[in-house]
Protein backbone atom coordinates (compact mmCIF):
# COMPACT_ATOMS: atom_id res chain seq x y z
CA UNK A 1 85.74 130.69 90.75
CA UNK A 2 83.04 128.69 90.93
CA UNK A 3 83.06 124.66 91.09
CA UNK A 4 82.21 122.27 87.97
CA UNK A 5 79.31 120.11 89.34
CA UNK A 6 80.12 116.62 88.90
CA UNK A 7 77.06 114.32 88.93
CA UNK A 8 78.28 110.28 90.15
CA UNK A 9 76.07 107.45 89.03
CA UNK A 10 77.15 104.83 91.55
CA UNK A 11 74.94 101.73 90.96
CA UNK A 12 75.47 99.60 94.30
CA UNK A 13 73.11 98.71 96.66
CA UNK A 14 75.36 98.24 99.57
CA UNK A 15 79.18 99.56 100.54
CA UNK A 16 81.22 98.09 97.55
CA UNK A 17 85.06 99.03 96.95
CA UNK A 18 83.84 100.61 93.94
CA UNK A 19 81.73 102.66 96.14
CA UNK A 20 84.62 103.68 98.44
CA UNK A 21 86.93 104.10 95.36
CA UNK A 22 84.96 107.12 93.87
CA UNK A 23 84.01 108.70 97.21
CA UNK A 24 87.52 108.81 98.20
CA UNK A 25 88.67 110.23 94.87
CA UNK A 26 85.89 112.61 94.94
CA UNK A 27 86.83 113.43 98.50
CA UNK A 28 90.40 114.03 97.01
CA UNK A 29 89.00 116.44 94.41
CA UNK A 30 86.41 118.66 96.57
CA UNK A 31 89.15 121.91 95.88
CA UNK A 32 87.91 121.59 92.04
CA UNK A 33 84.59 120.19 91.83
CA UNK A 34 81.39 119.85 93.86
CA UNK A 35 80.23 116.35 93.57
CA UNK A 36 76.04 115.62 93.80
CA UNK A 37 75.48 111.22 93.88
CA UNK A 38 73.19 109.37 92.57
CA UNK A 39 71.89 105.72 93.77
CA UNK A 40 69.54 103.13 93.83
CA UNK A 41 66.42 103.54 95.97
CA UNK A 42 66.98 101.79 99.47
CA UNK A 43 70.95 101.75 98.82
CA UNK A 44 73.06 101.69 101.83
CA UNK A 45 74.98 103.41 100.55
CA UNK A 46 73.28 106.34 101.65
CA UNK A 47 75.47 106.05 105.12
CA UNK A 48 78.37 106.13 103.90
CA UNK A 49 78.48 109.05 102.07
CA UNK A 50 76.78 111.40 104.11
CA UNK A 51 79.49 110.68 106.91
CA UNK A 52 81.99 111.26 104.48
CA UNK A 53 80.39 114.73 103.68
CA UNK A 54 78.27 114.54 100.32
CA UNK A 55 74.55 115.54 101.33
CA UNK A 56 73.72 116.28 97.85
CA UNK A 57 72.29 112.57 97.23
CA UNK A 58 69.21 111.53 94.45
CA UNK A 59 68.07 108.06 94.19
CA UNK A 60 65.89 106.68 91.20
CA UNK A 61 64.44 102.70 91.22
CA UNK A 62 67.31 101.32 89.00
CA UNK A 63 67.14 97.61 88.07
CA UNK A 64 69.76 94.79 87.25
CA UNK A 65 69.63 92.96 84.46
CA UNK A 66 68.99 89.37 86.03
CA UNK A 67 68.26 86.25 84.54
CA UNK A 68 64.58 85.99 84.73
CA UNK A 69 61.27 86.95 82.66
CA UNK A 70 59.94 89.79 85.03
CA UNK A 71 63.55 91.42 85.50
CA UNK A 72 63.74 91.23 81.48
CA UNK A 73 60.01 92.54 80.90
CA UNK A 74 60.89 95.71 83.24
CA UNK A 75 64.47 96.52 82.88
CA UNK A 76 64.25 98.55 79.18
CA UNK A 77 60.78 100.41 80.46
CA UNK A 78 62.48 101.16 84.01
CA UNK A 79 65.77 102.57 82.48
CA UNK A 80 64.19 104.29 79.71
CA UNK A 81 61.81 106.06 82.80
CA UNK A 82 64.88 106.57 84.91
CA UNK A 83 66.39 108.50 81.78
CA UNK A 84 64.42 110.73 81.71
CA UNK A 85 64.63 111.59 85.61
CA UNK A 86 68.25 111.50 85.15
CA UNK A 87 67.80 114.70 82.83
CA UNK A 88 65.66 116.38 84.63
CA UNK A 89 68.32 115.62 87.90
CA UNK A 90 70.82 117.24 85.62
CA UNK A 91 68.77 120.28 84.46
CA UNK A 92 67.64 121.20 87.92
CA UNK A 93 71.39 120.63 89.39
CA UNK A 94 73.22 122.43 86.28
CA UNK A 95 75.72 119.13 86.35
CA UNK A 96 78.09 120.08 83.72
CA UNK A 97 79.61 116.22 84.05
CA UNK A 98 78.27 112.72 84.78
CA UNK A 99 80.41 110.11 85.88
CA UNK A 100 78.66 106.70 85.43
CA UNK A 101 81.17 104.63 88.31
CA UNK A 102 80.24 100.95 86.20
CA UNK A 103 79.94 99.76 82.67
CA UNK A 104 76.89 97.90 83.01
CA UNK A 105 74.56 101.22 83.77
CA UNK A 106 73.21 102.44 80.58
CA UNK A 107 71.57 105.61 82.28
CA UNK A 108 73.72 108.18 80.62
CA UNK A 109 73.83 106.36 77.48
CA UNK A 110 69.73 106.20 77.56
CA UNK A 111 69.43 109.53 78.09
CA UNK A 112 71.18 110.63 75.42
CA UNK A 113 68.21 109.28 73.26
CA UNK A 114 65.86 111.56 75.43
CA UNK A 115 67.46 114.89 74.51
CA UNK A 116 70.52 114.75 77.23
CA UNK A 117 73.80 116.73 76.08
CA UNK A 118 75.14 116.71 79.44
CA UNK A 119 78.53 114.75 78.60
CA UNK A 120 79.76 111.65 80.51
CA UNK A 121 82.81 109.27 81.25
CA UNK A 122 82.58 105.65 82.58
CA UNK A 123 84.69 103.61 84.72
CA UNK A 124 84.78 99.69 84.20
CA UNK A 125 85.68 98.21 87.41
CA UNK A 126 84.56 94.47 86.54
CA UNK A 127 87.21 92.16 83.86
CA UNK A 128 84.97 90.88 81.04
CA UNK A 129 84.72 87.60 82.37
CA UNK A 130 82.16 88.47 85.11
CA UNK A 131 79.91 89.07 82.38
CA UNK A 132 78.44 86.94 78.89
CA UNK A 133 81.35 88.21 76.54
CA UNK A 134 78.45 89.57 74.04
CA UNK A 135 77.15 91.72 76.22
CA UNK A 136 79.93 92.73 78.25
CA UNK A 137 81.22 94.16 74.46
CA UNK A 138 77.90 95.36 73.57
CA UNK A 139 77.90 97.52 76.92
CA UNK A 140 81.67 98.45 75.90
CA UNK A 141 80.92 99.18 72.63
CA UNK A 142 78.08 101.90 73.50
CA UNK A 143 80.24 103.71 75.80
CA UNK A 144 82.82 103.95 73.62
CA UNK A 145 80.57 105.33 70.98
CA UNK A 146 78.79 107.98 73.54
CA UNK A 147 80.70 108.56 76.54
CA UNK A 148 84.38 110.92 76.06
CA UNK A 149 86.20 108.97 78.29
CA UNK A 150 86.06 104.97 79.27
CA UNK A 151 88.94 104.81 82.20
CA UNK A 152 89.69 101.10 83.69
CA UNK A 153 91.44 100.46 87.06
CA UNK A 154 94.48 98.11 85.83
CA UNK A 155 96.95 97.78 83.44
CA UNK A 156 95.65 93.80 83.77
CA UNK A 157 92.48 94.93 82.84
CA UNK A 158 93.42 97.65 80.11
CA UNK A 159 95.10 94.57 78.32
CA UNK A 160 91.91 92.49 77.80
CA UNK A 161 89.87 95.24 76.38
CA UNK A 162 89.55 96.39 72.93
CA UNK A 163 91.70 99.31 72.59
CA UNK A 164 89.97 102.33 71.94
CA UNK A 165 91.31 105.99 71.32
CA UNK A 166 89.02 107.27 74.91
CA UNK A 167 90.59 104.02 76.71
CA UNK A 168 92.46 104.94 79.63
CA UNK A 169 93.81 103.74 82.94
CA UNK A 170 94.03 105.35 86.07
CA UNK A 171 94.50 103.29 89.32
CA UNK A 172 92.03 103.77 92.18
CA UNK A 173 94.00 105.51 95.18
CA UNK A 174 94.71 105.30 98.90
CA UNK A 175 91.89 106.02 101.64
CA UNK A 176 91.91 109.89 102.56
CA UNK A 177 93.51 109.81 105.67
CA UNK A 178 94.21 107.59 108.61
CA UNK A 179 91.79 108.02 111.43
CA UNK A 180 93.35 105.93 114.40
CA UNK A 181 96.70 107.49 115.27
CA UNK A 182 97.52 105.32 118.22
CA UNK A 183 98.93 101.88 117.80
CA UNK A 184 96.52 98.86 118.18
CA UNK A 185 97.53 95.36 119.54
CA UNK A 186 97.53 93.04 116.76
CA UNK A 187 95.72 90.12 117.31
CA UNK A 188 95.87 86.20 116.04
CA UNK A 189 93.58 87.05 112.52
CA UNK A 190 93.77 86.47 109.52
CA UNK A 191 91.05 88.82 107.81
CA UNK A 192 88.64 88.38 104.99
CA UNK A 193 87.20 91.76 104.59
CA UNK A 194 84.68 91.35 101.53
CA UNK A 195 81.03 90.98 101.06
CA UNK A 196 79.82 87.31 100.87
CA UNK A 197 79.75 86.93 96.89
CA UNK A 198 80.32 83.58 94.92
CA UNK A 199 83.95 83.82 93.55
CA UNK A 200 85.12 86.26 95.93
CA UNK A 201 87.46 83.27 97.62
CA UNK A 202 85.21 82.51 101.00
CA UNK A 203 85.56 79.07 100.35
CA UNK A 204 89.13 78.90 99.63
CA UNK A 205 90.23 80.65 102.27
CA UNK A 206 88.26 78.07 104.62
CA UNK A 207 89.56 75.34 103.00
CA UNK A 208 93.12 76.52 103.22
CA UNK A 209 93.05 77.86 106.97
CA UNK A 210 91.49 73.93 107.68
CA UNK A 211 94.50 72.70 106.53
CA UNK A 212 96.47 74.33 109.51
CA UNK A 213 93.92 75.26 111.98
CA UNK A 214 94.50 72.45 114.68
CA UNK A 215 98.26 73.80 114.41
CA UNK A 216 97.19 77.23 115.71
CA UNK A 217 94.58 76.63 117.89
CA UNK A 218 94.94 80.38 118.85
CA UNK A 219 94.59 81.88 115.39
CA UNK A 220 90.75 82.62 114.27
CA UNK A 221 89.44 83.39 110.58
CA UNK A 222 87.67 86.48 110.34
CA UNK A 223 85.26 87.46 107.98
CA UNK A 224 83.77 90.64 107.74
CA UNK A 225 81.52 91.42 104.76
CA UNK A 226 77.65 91.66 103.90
CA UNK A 227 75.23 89.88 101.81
CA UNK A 228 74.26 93.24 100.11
CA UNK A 229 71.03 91.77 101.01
CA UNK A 230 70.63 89.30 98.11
CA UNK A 231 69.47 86.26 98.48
CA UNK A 232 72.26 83.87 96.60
CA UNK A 233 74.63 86.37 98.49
CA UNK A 234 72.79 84.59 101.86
CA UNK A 235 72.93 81.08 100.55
CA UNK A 236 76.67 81.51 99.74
CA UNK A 237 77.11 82.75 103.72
CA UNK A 238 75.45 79.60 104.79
CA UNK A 239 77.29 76.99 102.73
CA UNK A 240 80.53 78.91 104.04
CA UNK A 241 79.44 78.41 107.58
CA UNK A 242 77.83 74.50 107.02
CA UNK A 243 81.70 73.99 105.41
CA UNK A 244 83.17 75.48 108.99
CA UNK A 245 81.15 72.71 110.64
CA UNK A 246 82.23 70.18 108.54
CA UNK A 247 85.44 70.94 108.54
CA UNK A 248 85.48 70.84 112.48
CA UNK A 249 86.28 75.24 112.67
CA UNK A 250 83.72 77.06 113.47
CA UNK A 251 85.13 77.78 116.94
CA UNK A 252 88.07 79.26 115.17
CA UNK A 253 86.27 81.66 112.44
CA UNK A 254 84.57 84.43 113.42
CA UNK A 255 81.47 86.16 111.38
CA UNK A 256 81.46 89.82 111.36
CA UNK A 257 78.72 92.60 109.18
CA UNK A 258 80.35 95.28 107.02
CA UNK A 259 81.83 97.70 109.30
CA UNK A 260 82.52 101.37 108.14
CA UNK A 261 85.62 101.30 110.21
CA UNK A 262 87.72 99.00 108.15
CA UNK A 263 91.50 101.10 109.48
CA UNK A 264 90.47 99.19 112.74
CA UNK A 265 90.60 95.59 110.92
CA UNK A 266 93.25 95.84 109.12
CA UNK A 267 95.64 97.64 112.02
CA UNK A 268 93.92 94.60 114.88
CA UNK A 269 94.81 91.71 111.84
CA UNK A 270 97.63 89.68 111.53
CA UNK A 271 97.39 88.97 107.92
CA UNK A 272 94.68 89.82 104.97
CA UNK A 273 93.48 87.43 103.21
CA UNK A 274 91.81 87.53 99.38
CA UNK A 275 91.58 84.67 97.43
CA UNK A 276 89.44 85.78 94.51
CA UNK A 277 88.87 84.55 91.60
CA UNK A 278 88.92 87.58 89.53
CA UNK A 279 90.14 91.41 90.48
CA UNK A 280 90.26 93.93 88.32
CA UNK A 281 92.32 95.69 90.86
CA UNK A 282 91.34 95.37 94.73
CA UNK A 283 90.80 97.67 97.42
CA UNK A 284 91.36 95.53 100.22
CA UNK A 285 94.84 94.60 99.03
CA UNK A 286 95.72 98.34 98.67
CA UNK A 287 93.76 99.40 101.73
CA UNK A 288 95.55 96.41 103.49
CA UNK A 289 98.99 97.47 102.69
CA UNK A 290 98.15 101.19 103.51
CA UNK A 291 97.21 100.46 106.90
CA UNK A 292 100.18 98.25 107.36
CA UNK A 293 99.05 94.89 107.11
CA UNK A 294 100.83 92.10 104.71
CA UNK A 295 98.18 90.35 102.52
CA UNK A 296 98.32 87.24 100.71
CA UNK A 297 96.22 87.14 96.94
CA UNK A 298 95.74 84.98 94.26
CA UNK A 299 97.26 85.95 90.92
CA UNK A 300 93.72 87.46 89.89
CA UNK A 301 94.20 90.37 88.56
CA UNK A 302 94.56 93.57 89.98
CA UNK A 303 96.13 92.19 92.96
CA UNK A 304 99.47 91.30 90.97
CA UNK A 305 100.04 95.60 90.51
CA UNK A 306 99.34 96.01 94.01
CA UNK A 307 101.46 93.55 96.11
CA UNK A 308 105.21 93.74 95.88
CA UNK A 309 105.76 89.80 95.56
CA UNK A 310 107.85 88.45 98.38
CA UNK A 311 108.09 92.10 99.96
CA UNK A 312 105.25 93.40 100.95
CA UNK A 313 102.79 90.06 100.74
CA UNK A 314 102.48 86.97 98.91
CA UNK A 315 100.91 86.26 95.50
CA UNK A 316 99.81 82.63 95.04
CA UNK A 317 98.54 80.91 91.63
CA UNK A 318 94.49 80.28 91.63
CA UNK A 319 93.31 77.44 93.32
CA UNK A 320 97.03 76.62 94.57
CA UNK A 321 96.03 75.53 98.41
CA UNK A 322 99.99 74.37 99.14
CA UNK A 323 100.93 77.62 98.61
CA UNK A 324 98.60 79.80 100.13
CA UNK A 325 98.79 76.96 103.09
CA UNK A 326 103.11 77.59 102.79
CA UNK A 327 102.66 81.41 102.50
CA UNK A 328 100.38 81.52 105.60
CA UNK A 329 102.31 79.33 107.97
CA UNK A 330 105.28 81.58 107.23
CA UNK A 331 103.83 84.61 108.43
CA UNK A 332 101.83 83.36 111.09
CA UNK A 333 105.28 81.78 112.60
CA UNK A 334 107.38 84.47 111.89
CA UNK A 335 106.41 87.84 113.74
CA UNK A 336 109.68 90.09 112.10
CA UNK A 337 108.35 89.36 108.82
CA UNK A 338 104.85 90.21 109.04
CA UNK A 339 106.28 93.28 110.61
CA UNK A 340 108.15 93.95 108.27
CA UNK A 341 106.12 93.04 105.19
CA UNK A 342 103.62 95.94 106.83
CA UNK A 343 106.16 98.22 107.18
CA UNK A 344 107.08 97.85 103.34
CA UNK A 345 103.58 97.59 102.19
CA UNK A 346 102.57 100.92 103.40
CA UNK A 347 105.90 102.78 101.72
CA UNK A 348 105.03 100.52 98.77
CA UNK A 349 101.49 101.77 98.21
CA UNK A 350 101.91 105.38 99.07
CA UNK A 351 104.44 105.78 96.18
CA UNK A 352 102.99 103.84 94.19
CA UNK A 353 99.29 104.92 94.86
CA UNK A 354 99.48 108.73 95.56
CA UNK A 355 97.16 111.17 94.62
CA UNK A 356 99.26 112.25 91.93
CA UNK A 357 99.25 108.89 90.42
CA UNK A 358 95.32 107.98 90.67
CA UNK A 359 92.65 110.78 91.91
CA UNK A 360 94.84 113.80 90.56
CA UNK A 361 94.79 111.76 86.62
CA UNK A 362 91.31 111.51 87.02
CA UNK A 363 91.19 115.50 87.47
CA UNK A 364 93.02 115.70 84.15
CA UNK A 365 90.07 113.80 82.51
CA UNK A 366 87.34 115.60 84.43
CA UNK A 367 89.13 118.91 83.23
CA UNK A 368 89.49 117.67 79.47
CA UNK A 369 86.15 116.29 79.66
CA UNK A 370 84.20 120.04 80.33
CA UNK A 371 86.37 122.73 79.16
């Protein structure tokens, strides 16, 4: 029989978990569907999924809405232009489903004013307090009106949203498969694996590993992210790294790009790290756990679904630096525990996070959605 074609709107213009999320679902689903992306123009994204397999890749110039008179002037004309591409992407690919992967892209919704019956569902992978609350429910309240399905990563987040009769939650699953089979030598790390965004936790994470750092003089910070090539994204890397100075580290923190290998991290580090102030859910803590490091969160989020408390990592309140200074010290002097804390964390997530639990429920809605 032949596949439903599945068209992804994916609105990043760099490797985000919400990026890896729907590729790794979509890988999960390439039995049922054939899945065609579509991305900004000059998104790295690019990469990423053509080594995962999808060649089948558009990109259109989409815009952010940003806070300033030219990005206001341009957005509506741009999207209303990029609507109508959109349909004629769809007509020429016979997509019989578009999946918009964030709340914030009105494409499909736009289109729909062109002539567009192709139907749609929308993920929301942001909680409403990234955003002004009027227009986060203003986006919210089109989709729910347009789109058949609106599907939200968390039970956390499913709680702060208005509840709606499409409203549904399906948790974003484990990577595809393991890659490195051999065992690596863990090293004397304690990983930040995120791209350099204000509020991600950067800065918390510095000031907590000061705290100790002359303790350990053989334990480094690691941070591996990107700036996704924005500009407040590079003055937020700098005021990190002046705060290393300051602070007397910066010969025990170590500054590392986005790396497509991220198994290798997480199986070399000693401990994740991810002190953010606001998940909706959080790859790195499940992708953490997966590949059998312990991770210690705030209580953002997403994060409290994902981390068995006590067993598998450590949760600490927001802005709480004795704890995440207590929880640290504790695994970085006891060895057996952060063994075991892997150990558990991997069992944890692959029950909790199978297929049949995430990727396979997003099938369900796919299915509902065109038949």
């Amino acid at each position: 029989m032949k596949k439903k074609r599945i068209l992804i709107i994916e609105n990043s213009m760099d490797v985000t978990g919400a990026l890896k999320s729907i590729a790794q679902a979509s890988l999960a689903m390439r039995d049922d569907f054939e899945f065609i992306f579509l991305l900004p123009r000059r998104s790295k994204c690019n990469y990423y999924l053509e080594t995962h397999g999808f060649n089948a890749i558009y990109e259109l110039p989409m815009r952010e809405l940003r806070k300033n008179v030219v990005s206001l002037l341009l957005y509506l004309p741009v999207l209303a232009v990029n609507a109508i591409r959109l349909k004629g992407i769809l007509r020429k690919e016979r997509i019989e489903l578009v999946h918009n992967n964030d709340l914030y892209n009105l494409l499909p919704v736009v289109a729909r004013f062109f002539g567009n019956t192709v139907p749609y569902i929308v993920h929301i992978r942001f909680l409403p307090n990234k955003f002004p609350r009027k227009l986060f429910l203003g986006w919210l309240k089109l989709h729910y009106k347009f789109a058949l399905y609106v599907v939200c990563v968390s039970n956390y987040l499913f709680t702060l949203l208005p509840q709606h009769r499409k409203l549904r939650m399906i948790y974003d699953g484990l990577p595809f498969k393991e890659n490195h089979s051999h065992q690596f030598r863990k090293l004397n790390c304690l990983l930040y694996l995120s791209n350099f965004i204000q509020g991600k936790g950067q800065d918390l994470a510095i000031e907590v590993f000061s705290e100790i750092a002359f303790l350990y003089p053989d334990w480094k910070l690691r941070f591996v992210g990107g700036d996704m090539g924005l500009k407040k994204n590079k003055i937020y890397k700098n005021r990190l790294m002046k705060m290393c100075r300051q602070k007397g580290i910066m010969n025990q923190v170590e500054w590392y790009e986005f790396t497509n290998d991220v198994e290798a991290e997480y199986k070399t580090a000693a401990i994740t790290l991810n002190f953010s102030d606001s998940e909706s859910f959080s790859l790195t803590c499940l992708e953490a756990q997966f590949f059998g490091c312990p991770v210690i969160a705030t209580k953002s989020g997403g994060p409290s679904e994902i981390i068995n408390d006590g067993v598998t990592g450590f949760l600490v309140p927001l802005g709480d630096i004795n704890k995440a200074v207590r929880s640290i010290e504790y695994l970085i002097i006891n060895e057996k525990a952060r063994s075991d804390f892997g150990i558990a964390g991997k069992k944890w997530v692959s029950t909790k996070f199978n297929t049949e639990n995430t990727s396979f429920q997003l099938r369900e809605v796919y299915y509902d959605s065109i038949l």
